[in-house]
N, C-alpha and C. Protein backbone atom coordinates (compact mmCIF):
# COMPACT_ATOMS: atom_id res chain seq x y z
N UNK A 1 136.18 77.28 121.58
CA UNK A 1 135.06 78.19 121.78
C UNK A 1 135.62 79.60 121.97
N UNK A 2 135.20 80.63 121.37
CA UNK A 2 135.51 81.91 121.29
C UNK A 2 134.09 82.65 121.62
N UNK A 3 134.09 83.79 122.39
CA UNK A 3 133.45 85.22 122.65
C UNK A 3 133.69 86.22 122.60
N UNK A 4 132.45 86.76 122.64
CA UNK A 4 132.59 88.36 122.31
C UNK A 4 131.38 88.89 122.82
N UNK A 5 131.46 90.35 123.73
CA UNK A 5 130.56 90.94 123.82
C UNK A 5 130.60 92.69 123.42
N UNK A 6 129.01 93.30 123.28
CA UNK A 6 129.23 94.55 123.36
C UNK A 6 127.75 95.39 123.22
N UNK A 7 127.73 96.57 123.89
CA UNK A 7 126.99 97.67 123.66
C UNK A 7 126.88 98.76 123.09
N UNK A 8 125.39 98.76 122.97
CA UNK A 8 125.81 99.88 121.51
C UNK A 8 124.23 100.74 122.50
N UNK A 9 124.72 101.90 122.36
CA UNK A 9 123.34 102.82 123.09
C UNK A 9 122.21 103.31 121.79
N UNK A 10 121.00 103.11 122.18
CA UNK A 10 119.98 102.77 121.36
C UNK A 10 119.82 104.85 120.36
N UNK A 11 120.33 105.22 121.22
CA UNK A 11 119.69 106.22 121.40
C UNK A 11 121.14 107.31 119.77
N UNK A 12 122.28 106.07 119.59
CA UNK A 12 123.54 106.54 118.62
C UNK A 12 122.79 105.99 117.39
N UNK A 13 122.03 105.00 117.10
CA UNK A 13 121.35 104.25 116.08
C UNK A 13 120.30 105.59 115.71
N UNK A 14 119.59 106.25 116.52
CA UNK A 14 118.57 106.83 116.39
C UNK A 14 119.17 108.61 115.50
N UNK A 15 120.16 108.74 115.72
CA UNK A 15 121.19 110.16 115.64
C UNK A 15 121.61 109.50 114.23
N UNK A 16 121.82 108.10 114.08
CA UNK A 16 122.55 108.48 113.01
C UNK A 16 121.80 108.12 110.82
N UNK A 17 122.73 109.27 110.45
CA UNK A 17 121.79 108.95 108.73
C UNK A 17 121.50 107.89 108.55
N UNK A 18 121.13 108.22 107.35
CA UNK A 18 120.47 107.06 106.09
C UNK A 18 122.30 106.58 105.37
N UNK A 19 123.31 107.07 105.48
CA UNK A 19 124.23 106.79 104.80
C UNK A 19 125.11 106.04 105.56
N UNK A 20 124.84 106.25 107.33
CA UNK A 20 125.71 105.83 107.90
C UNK A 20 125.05 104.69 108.07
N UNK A 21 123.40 104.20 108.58
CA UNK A 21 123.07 103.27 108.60
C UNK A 21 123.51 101.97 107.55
N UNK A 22 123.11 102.54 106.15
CA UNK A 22 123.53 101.75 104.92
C UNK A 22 125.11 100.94 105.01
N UNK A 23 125.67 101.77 105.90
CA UNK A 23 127.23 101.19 105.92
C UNK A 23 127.32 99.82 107.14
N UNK A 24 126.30 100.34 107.69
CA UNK A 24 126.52 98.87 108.87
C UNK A 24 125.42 98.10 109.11
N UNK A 25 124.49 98.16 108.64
CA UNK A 25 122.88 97.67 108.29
C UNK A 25 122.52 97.30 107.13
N UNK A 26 121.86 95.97 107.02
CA UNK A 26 121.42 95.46 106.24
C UNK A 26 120.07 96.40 105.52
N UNK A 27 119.52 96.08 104.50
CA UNK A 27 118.43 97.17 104.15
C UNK A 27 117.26 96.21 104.89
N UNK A 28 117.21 94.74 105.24
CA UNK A 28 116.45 94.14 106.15
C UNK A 28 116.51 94.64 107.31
N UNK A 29 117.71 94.72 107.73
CA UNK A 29 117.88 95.16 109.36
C UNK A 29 117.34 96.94 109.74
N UNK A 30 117.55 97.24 108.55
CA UNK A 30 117.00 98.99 108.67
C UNK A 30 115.05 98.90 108.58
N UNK A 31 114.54 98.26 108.70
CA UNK A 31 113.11 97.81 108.56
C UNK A 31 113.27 98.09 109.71
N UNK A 32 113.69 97.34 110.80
CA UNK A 32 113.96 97.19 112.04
C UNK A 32 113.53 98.61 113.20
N UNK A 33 113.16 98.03 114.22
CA UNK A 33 112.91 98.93 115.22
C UNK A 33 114.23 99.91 115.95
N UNK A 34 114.31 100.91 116.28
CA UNK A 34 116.41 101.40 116.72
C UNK A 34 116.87 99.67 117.59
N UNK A 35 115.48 100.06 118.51
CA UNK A 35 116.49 98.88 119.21
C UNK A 35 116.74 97.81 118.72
N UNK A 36 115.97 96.95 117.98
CA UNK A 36 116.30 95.61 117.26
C UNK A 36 117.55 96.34 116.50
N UNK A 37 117.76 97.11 115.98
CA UNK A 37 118.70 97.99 114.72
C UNK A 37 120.08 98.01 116.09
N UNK A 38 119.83 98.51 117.58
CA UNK A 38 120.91 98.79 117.94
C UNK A 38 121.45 97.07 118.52
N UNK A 39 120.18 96.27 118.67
CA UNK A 39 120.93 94.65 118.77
C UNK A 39 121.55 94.38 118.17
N UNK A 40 121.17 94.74 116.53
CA UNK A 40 122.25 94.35 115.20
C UNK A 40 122.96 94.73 115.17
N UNK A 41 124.18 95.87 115.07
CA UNK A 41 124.82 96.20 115.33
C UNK A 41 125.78 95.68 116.61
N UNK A 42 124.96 96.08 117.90
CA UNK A 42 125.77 95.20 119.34
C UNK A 42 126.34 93.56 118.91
N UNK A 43 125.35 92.86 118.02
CA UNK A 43 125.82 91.54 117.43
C UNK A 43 126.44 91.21 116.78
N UNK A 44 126.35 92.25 115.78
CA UNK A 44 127.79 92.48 114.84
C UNK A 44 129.35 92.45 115.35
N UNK A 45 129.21 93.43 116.21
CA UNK A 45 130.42 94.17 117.05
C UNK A 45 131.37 93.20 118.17
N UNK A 46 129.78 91.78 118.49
CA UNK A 46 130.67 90.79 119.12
C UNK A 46 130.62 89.51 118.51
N UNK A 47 130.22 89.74 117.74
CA UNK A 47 131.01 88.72 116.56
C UNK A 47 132.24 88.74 116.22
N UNK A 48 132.31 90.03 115.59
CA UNK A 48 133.86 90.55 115.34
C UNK A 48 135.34 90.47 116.12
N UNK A 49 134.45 90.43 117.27
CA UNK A 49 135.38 90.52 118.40
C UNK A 49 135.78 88.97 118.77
N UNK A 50 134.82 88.01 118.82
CA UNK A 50 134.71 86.80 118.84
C UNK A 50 135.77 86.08 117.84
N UNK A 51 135.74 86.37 116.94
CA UNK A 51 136.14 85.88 116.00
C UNK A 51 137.91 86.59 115.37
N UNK A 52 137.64 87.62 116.06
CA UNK A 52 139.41 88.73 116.23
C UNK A 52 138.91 89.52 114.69
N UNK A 53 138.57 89.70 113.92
CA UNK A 53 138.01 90.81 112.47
C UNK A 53 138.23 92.18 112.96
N UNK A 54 138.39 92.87 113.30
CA UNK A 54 138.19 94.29 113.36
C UNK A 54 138.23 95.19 112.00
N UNK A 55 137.85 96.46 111.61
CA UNK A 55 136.23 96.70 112.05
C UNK A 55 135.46 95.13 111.26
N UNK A 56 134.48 95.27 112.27
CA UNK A 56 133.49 94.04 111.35
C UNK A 56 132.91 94.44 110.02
N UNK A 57 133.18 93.42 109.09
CA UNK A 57 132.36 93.46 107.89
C UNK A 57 131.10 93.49 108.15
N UNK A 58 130.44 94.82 108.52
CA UNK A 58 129.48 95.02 108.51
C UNK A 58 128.12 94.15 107.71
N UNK A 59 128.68 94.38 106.32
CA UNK A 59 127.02 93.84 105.48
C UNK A 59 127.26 92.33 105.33
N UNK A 60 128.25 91.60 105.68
CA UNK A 60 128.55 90.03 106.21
C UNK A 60 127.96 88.89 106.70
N UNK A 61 127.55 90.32 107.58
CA UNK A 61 126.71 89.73 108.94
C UNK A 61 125.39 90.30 108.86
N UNK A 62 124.18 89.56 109.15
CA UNK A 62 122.90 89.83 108.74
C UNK A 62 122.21 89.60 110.06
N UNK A 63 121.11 89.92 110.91
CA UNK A 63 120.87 89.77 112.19
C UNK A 63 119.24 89.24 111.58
N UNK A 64 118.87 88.08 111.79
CA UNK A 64 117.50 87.82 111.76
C UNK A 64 116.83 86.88 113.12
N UNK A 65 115.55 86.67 112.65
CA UNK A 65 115.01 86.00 113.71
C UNK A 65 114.68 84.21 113.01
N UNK A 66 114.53 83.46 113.87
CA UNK A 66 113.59 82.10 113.64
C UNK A 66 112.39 82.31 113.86
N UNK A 67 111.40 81.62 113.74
CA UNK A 67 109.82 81.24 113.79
C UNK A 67 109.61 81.38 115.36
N UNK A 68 110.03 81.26 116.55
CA UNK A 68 109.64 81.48 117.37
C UNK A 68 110.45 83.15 118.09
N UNK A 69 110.95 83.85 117.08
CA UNK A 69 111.35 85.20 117.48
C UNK A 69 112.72 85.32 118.01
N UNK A 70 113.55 84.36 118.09
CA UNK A 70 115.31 84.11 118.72
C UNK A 70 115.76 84.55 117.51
N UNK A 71 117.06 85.60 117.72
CA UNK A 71 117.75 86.12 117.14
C UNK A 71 118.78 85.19 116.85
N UNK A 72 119.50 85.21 115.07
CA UNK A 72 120.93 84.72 115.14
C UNK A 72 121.35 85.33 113.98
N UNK A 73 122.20 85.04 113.53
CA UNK A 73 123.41 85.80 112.57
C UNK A 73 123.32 85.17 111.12
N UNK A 74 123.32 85.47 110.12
CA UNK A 74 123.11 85.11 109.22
C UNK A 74 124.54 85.57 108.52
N UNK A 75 125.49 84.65 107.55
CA UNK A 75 126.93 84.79 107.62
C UNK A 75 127.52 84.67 106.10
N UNK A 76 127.88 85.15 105.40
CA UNK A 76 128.53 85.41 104.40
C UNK A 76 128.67 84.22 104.36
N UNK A 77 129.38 83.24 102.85
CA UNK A 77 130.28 82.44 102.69
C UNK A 77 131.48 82.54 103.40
N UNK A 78 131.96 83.77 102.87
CA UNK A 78 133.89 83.58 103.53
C UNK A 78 133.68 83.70 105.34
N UNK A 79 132.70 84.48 106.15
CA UNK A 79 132.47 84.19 107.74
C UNK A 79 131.85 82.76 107.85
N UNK A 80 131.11 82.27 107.07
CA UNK A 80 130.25 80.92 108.03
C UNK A 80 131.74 79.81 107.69
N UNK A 81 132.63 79.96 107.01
CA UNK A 81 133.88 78.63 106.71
C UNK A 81 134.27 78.77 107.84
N UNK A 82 134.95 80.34 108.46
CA UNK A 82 135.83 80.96 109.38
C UNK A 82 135.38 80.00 110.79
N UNK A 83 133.71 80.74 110.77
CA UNK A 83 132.47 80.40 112.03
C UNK A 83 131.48 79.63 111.96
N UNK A 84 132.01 77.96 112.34
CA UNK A 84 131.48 77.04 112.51
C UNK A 84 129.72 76.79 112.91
N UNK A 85 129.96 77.21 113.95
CA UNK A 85 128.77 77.31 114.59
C UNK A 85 128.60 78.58 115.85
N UNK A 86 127.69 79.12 115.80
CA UNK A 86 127.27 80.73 116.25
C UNK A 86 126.04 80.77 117.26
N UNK A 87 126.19 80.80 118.50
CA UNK A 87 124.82 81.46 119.40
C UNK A 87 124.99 82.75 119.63
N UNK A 88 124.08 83.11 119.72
CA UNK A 88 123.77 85.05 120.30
C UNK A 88 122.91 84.56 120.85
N UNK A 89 123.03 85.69 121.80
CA UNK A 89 121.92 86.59 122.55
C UNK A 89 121.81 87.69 122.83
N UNK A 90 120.49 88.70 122.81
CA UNK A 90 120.66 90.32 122.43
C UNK A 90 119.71 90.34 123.72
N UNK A 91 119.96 91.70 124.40
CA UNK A 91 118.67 92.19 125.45
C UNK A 91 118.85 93.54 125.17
N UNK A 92 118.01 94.00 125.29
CA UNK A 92 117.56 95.89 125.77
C UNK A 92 116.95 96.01 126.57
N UNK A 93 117.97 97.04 127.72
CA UNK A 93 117.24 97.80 128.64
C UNK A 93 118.08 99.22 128.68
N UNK A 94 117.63 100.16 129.53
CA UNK A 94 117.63 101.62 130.05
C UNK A 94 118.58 101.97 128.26
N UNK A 95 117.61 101.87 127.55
CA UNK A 95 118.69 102.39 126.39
C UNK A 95 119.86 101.85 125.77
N UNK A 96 119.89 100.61 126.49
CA UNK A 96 121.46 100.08 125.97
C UNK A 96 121.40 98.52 125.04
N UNK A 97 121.12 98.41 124.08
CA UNK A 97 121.23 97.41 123.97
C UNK A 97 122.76 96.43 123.54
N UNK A 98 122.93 94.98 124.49
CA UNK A 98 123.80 94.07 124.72
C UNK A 98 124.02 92.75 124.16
N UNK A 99 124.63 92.51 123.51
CA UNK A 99 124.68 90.66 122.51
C UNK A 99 125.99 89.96 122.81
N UNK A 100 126.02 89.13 122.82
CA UNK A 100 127.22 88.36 123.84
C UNK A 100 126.78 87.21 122.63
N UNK A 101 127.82 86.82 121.82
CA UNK A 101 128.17 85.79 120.76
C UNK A 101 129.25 84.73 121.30
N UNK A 102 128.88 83.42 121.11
CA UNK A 102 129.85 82.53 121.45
C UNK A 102 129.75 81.54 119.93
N UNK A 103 131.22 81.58 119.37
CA UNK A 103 131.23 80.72 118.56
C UNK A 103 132.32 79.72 118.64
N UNK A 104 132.15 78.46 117.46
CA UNK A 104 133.13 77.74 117.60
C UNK A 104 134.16 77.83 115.92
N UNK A 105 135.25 78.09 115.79
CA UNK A 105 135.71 78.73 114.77
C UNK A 105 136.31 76.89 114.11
N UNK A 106 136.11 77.44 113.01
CA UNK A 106 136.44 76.47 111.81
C UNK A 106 137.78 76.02 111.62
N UNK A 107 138.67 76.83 111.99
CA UNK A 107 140.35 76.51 111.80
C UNK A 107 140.86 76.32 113.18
C-alpha cells in the first residue's frame, strides 16, 4: 500500500490561463467548478506522489465522479498496469483544496 497527499489553493486554479489549464486538466475536468478543478489537480499531485512519478502525467489522470457523486481517478493504460487499485478522497475548505490517494501498486 502506497500514499500520497497534497494541496493545491483554490484561489492558483482561478489565476491561472486557458494554456496552463490545458496542460494539467482534462477538457472534462475544465467544465469543472475552480474547486472541483483545484481537487483535480490536488489528486493528481498525490497520486504522483503515491506512486513516486514526478511531475505527474498530468492528462493520464482524469478526476471523475460515480452515480452517487464520490470522486476517483480515471487512469491511462500504462498508470492503471503500474496502479492496481486506487481510493481518493478530496475536501475543500478556507480555499484549500486536499486529496490524500492510497493505492496498491501492481509490481
Amino acid at each position: 500500500m502506497k500514499i500520497g497527499i497534497d494541496a493545491v489553493k483554490i484561489e492558483r486554479i482561478k489565476s491561472m490561463d486557458k494554456a496552463a489549464l490545458d496542460r494539467i486538466l482534462t477538457h472534462q475536468e475544465q467544465t469543472l467548478q475552480p474547486e472541483s478543478q483545484a481537487g483535480a489537480v490536488a489528486a493528481k499531485e498525490a497520486f504522483a506522489k503515491a506512486i513516486g512519478i514526478m511531475p505527474p502525467p498530468w492528462l493520464e489522470i482524469e478526476l471523475l465522479h460515480s452515480k452517487n457523486g464520490a470522486p476517483y481517478l480515471k487512469l491511462s493504460n500504462r498508470l492503471s498496469i503500474i496502479a492496481k487499485k486506487v481510493e481518493l478522497s478530496i475536501t475543500h475548505e478556507a480555499g484549500i483544496a486536499i486529496a490524500i490517494v492510497l493505492l496498491e501498486s501492481g509490481n
